[in-house]
Protein backbone atom coordinates (compact mmCIF):
# COMPACT_ATOMS: atom_id res chain seq x y z
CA UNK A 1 -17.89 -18.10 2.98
CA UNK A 2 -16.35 -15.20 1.81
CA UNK A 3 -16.20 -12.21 4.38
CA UNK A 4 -17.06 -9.55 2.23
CA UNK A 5 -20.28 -7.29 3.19
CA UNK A 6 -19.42 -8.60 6.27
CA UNK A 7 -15.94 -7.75 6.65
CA UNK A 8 -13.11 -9.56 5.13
CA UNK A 9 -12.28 -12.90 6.99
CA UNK A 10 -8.81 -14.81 6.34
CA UNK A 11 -9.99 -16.67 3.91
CA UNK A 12 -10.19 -13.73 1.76
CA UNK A 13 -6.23 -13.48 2.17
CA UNK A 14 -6.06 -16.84 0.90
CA UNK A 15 -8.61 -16.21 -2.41
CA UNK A 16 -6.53 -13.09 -2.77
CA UNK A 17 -3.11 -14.92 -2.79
CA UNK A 18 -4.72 -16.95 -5.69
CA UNK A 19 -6.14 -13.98 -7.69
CA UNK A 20 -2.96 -12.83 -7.85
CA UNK A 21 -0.29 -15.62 -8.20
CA UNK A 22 0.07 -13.58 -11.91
CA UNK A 23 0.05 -10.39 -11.29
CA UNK A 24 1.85 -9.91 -8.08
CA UNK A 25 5.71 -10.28 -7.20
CA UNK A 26 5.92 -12.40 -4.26
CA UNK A 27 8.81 -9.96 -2.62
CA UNK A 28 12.11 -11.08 -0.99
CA UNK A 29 12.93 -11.26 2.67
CA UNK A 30 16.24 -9.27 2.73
CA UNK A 31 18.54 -9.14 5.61
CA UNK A 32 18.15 -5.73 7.75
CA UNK A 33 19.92 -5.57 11.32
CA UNK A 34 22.14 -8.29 12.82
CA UNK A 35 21.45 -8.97 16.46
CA UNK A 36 24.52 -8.78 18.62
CA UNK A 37 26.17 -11.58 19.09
CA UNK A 38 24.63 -13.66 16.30
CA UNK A 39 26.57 -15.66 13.96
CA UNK A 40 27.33 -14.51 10.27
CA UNK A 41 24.22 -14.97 8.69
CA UNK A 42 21.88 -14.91 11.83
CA UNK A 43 19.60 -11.89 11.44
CA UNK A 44 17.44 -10.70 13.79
CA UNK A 45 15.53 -8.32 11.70
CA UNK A 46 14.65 -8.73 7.94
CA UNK A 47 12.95 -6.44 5.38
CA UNK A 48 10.01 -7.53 3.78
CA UNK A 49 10.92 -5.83 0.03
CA UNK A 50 7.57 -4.59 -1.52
CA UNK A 51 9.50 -1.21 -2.65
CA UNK A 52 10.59 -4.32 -5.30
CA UNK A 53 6.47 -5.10 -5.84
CA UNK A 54 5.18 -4.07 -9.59
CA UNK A 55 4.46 -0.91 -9.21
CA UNK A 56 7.04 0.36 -6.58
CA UNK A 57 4.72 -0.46 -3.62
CA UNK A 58 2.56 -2.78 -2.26
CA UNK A 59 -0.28 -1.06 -3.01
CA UNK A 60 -0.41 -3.03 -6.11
CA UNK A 61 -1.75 -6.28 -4.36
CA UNK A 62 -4.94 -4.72 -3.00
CA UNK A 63 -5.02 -2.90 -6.10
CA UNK A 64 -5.16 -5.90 -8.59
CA UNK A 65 -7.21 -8.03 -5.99
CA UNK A 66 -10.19 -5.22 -6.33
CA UNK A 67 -9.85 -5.32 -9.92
CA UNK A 68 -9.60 -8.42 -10.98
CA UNK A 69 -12.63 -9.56 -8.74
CA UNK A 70 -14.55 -6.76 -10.00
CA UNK A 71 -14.14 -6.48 -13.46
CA UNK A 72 -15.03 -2.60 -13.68
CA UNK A 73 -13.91 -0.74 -16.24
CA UNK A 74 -13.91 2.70 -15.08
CA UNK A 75 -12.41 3.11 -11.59
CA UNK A 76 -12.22 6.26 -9.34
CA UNK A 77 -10.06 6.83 -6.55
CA UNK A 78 -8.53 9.01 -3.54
CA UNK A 79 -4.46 8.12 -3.40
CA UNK A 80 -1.21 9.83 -2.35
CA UNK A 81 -0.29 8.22 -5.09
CA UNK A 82 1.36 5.39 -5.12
CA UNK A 83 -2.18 3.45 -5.16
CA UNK A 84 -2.83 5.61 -7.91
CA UNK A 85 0.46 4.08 -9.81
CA UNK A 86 -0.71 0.99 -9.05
CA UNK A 87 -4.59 1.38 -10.29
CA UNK A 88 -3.19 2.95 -13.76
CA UNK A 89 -0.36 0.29 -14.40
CA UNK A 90 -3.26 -2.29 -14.06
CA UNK A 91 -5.65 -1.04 -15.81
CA UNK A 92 -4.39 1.62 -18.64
CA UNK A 93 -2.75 -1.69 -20.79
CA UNK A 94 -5.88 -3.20 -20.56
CA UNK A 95 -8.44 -0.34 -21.38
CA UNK A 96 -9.77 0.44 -18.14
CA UNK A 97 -10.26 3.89 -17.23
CA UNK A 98 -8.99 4.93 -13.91
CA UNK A 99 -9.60 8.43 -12.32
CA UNK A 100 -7.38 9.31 -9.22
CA UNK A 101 -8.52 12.40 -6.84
CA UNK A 102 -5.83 13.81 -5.22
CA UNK A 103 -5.30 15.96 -2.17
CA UNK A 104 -3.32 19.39 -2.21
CA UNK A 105 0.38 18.44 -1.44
CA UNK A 106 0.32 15.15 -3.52
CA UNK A 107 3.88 14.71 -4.76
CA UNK A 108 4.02 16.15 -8.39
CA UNK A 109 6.27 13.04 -9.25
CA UNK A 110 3.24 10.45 -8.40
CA UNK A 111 0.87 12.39 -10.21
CA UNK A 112 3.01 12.99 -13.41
CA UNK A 113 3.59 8.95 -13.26
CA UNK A 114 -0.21 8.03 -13.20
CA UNK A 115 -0.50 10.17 -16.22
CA UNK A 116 2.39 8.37 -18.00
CA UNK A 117 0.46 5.37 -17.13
CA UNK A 118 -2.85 6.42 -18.98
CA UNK A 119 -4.76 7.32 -15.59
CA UNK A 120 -6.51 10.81 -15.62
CA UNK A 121 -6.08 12.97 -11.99
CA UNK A 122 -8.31 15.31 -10.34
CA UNK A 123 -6.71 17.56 -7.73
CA UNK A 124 -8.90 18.67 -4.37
CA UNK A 125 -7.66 21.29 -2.71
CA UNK A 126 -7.58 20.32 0.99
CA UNK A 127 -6.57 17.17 2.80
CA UNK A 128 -7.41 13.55 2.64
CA UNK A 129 -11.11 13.87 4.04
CA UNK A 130 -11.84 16.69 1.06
CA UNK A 131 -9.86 14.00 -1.57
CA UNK A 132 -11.78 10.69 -0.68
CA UNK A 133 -14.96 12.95 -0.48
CA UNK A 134 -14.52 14.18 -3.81
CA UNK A 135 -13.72 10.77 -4.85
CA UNK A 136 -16.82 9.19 -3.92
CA UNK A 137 -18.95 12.23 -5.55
CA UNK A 138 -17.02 11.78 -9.03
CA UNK A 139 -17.65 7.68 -8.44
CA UNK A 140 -21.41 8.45 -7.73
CA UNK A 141 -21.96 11.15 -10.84
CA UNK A 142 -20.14 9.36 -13.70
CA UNK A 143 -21.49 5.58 -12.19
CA UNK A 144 -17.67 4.46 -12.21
CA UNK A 145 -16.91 1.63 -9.31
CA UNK A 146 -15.10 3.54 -6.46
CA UNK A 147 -12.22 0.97 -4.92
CA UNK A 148 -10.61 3.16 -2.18
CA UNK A 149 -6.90 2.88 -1.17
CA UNK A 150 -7.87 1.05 1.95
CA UNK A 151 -11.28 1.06 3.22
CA UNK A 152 -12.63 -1.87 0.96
CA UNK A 153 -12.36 -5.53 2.09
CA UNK A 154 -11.31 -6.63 -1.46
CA UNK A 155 -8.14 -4.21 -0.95
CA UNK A 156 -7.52 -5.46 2.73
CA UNK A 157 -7.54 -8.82 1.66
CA UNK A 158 -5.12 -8.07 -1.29
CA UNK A 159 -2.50 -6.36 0.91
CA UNK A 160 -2.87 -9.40 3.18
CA UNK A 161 -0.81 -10.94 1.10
CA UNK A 162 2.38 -9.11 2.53
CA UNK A 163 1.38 -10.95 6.00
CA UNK A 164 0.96 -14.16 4.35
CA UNK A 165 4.46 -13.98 2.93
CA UNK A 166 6.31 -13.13 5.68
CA UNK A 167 4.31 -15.84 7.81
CA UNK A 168 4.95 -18.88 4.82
CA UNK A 169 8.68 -17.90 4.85
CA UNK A 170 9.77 -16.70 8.61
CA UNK A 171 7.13 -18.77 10.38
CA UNK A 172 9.34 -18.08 13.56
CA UNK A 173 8.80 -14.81 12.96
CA UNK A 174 8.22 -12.68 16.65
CA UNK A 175 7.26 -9.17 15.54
CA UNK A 176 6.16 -7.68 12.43
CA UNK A 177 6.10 -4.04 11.98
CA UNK A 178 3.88 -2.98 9.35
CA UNK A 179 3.54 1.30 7.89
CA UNK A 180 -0.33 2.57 8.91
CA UNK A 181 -1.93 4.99 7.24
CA UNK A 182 -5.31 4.37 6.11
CA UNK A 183 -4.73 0.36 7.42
CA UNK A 184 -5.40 -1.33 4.32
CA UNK A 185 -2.19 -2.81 4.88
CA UNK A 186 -2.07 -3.22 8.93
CA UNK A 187 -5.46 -4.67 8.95
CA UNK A 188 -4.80 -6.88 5.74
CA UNK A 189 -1.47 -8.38 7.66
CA UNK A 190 -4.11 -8.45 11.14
CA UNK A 191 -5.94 -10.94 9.24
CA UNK A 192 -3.31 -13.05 7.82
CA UNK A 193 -2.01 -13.29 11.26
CA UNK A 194 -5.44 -13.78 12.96
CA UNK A 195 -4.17 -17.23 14.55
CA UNK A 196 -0.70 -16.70 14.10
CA UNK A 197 1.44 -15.77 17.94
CA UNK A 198 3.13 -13.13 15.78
CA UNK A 199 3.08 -9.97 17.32
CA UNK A 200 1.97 -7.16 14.97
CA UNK A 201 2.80 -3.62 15.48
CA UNK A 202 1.39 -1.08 13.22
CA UNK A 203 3.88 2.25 12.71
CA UNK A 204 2.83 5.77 12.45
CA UNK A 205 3.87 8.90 11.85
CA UNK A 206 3.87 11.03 15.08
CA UNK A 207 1.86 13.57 13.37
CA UNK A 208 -1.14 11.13 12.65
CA UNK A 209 -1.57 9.33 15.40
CA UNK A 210 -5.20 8.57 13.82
CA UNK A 211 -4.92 4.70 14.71
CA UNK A 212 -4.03 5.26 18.31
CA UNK A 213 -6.51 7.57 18.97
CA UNK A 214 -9.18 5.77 17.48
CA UNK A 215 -8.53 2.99 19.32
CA UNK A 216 -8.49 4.48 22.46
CA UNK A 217 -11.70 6.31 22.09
CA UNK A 218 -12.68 3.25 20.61
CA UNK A 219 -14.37 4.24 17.26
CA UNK A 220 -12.65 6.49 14.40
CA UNK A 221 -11.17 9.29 14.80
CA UNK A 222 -10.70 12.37 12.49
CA UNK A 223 -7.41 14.21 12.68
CA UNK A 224 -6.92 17.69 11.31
CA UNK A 225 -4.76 16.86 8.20
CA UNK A 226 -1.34 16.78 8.77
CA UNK A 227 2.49 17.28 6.91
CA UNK A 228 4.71 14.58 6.83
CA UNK A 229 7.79 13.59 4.97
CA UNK A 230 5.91 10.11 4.80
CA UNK A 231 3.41 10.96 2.05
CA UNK A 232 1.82 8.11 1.43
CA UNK A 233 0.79 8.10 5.23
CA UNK A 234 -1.32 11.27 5.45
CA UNK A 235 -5.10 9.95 6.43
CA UNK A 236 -6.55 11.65 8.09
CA UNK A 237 -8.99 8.63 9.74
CA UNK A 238 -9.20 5.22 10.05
CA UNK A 239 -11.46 3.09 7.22
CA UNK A 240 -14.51 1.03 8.82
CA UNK A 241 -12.99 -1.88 7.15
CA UNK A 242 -9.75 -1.60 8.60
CA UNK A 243 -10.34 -0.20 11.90
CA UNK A 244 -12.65 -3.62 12.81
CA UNK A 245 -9.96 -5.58 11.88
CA UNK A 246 -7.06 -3.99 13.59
CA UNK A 247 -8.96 -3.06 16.48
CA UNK A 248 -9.67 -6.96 17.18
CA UNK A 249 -6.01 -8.01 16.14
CA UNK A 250 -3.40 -5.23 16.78
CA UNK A 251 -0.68 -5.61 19.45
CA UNK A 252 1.08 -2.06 19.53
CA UNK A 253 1.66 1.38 17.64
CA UNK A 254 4.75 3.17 17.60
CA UNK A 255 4.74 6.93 16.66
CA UNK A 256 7.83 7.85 15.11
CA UNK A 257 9.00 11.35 14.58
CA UNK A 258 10.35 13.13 10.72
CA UNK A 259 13.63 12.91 12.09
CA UNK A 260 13.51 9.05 12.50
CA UNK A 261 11.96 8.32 9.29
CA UNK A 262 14.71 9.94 7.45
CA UNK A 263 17.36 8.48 9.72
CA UNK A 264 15.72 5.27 8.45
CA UNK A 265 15.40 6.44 4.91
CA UNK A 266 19.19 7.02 4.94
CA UNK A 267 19.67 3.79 6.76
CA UNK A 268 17.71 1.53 4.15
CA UNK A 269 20.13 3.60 1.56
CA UNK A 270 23.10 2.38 2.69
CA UNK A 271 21.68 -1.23 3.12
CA UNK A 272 21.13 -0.58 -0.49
CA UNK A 273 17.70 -0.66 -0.02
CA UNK A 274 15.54 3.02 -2.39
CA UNK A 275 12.65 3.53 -0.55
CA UNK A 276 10.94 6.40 -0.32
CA UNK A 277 10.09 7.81 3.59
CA UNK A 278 6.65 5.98 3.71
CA UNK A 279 8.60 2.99 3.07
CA UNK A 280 11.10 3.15 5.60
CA UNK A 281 8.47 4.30 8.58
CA UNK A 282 8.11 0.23 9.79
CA UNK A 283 12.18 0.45 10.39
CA UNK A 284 11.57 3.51 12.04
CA UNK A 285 9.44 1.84 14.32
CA UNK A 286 11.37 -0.96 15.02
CA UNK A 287 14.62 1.05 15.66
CA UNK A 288 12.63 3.20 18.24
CA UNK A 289 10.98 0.27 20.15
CA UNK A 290 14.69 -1.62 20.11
CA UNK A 291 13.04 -4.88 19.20
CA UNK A 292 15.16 -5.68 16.23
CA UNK A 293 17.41 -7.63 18.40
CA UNK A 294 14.67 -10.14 18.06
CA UNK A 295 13.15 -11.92 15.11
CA UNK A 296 11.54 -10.06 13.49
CA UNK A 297 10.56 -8.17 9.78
CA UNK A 298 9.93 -4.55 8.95
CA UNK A 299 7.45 -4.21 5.35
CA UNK A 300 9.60 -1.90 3.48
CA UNK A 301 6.45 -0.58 1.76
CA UNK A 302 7.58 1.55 -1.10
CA UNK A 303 10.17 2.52 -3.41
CA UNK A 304 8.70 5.32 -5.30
CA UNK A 305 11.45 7.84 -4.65
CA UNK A 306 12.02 10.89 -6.73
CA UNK A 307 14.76 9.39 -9.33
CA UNK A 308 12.94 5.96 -9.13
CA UNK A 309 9.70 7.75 -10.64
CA UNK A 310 11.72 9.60 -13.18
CA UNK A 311 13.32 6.93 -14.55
CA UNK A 312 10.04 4.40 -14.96
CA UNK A 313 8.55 7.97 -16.26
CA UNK A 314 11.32 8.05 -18.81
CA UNK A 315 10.73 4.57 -19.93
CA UNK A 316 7.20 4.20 -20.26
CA UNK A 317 6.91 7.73 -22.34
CA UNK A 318 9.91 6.20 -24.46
CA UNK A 319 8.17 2.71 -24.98
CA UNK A 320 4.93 4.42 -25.74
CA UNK A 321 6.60 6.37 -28.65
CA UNK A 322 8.75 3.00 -29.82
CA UNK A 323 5.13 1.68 -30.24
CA UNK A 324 3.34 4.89 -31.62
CA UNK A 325 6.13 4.56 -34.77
CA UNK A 326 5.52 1.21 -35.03
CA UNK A 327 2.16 0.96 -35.24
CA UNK A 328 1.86 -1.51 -32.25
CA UNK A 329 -1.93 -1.81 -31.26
CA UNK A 330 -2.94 -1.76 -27.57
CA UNK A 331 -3.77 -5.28 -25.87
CA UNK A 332 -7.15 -5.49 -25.51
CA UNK A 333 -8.71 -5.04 -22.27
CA UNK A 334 -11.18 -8.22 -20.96
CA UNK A 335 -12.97 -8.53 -17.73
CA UNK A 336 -10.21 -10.73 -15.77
CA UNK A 337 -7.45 -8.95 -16.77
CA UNK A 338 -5.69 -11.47 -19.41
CA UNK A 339 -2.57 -11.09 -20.25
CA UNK A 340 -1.30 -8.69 -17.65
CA UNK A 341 1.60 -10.97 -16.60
CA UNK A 342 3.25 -10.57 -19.58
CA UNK A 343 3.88 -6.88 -19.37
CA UNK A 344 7.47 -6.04 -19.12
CA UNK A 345 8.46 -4.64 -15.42
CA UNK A 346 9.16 -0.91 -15.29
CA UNK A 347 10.38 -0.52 -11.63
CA UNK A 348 13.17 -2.88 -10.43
CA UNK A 349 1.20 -14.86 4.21
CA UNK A 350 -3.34 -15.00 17.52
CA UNK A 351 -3.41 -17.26 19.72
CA UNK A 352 -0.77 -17.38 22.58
CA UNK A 353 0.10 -14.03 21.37
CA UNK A 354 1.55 -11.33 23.91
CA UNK A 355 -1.24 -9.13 25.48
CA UNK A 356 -2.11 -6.03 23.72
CA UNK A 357 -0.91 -2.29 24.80
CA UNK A 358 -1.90 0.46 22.65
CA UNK A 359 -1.19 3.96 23.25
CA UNK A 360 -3.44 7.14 23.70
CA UNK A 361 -17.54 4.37 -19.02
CA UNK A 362 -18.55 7.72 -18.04
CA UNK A 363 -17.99 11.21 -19.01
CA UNK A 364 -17.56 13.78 -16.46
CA UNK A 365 -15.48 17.53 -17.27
CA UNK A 366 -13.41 16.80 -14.68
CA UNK A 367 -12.71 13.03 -15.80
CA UNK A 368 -10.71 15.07 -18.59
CA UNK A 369 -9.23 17.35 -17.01
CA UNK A 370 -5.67 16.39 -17.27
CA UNK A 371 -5.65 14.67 -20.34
């Protein structure tokens, strides 16, 4: 039975992983830090590579999951963008409408890409709380379906996927450190590894500690908003969806600092590895807890850096033109999304687990507004 209304069970991973055998990448373990004293080709931490994910991020599994199971076609949503990106290159070929509410500070760079992509954005001045609350106010007045950038069990279960991944190919695995911000994608890899004696460890930025403190008051939490070279990690409070599920499965969170997210950043770089600072926060983590002498993965959660988003930018506004001269007619849009694998690429899967310690169609004015 499936979990949702409930709460998204495992099983949900696993109707996910289905839904979107088409539409998702399934991303490459690549190697990351060699343990000492290993032998060439013994690794003792690997990257996870969803900055290589359709989209530049892996917000493009919970994404698709959420759309293709519920066939809406208007969507509205809060992002810091990069589940924005992934909403409008899913649904803009296709004729959905997609909305995207963003908070003051949003990088200019994500929002110009959702508009290349056909998606229409709202700014909110304010934080994350003012952003998702505007969200769900635009959702309610034009009757478009609102599908959050984490708290929904159909997105949980989509980023799942990640966990289910890394568990199918490093079944060995001993630690998996996973990027938090609103949890979609801790919780999601929580469930994938319910029964699994991987230990999970969900990385934030020191600024946002919102997971940590919510679980130790043990509810959620609302921070005051907060600035952070990670961007895409700026909630302000846990989901309900995701906070049940990482409450009940979480083994640690690491806070890491600006300075060691860029250190990371520049780290990943010379691996040859473009992510953007949200996606090199997991790394962070592991480098400051000194547990990549062990087996173990870091999700590298997004690429979506500054010359990355110019140049799919670049390319989409050039292939739209190529096809305005021709003539070429938009593929029609059906509930299901048909026909969405074929679209050309525009950016390059607990018991006897360790015990856990966790620290302290619609019209609408401003549906049109950037048109």
């Amino acid at each position: 039975m499936s979990g949702y209304g409930g709460g998204p069970v495992p099983a949900d991973v696993e109707r996910a992983a289905e839904r979107l055998a088409a539409y998702a990448r399934r991303t490459p373990l690549l190697p990351g830090l060699p343990a000492p004293g290993r032998r060439r080709g013994g690794w003792g931490l690997l990257l996870k590579a969803e900055h290589l994910q359709r989209s530049g991020s892996f917000k493009l599994r919970g994404a698709a999951n959420a759309v293709l199971a519920l066939g809406a076609r208007a969507i509205v949503t809060g992002s810091s963008g990069n589940h924005g990106i992934a909403l409008a290159r899913l649904a803009a070929p296709l004729g959905m409408r997609v909305t995207v509410v963003l908070a003051a500070g949003t990088s200019p760079a994500k929002a110009a890409r959702i508009r290349a992509l056909g998606g229409r954005t709202v700014s909110v001045a304010g934080g994350v709380a003012e952003r998702e609350e505007r969200a769900r106010a635009l959702a309610e007045e034009t009757g478009a379906v609102l599908v959050p950038s984490s708290d929904h069990e159909l997105v949980v279960a989509g980023q799942g996927t990640v966990g289910r991944e890394v568990l199918a190919d490093v079944p060995d695995v001993r630690t998996l450190y996973v990027p938090v911000g609103g949890g979609g994608l801790l919780a999601g890899v929580c469930l994938a590894a319910r029964d699994h004696p991987v230990r999970i460890v969900g990385v934030e930025p020191a600024g946002t500690p919102r997971y940590a403190r919510s679980l130790a008051a043990g509810r959620p939490v609302r921070l005051p908003p907060c600035d952070t070279v990670a961007d895409g990690l700026r909630a302000q409070a846990p989901g309900a969806v995701p906070f049940a599920v990482v409450r009940d499965r979480v083994d640690d969170l690491v806070a890491v600092s600006d300075a060691e997210i860029l250190t990371a950043t520049d780290r990943l770089r010379r691996l040859g590895v473009e992510a953007e600072p949200s996606g090199a926060v997991a790394l962070a983590g592991a480098l400051r807890a000194g547990r990549h002498r062990e087996r173990a993965v870091a999700v590298v959660s997004g690429g979506n850096t500054l010359a990355a988003l110019a140049s799919r930018t670049s390319r989409t506004s050039a292939t739209s033109a190529d096809r305005g001269a021709s003539g070429a007619s938009r593929m029609p849009g059906a509930p299901g999304l048909p026909g969405l694998s074929r679209l050309s690429d525009t950016s390059a899967a607990g018991t006897g687990r360790p015990a856990r310690r966790l620290a302290p169609t619609c019209t609408h004015p401003e549906l049109e507004e950037t048109r």
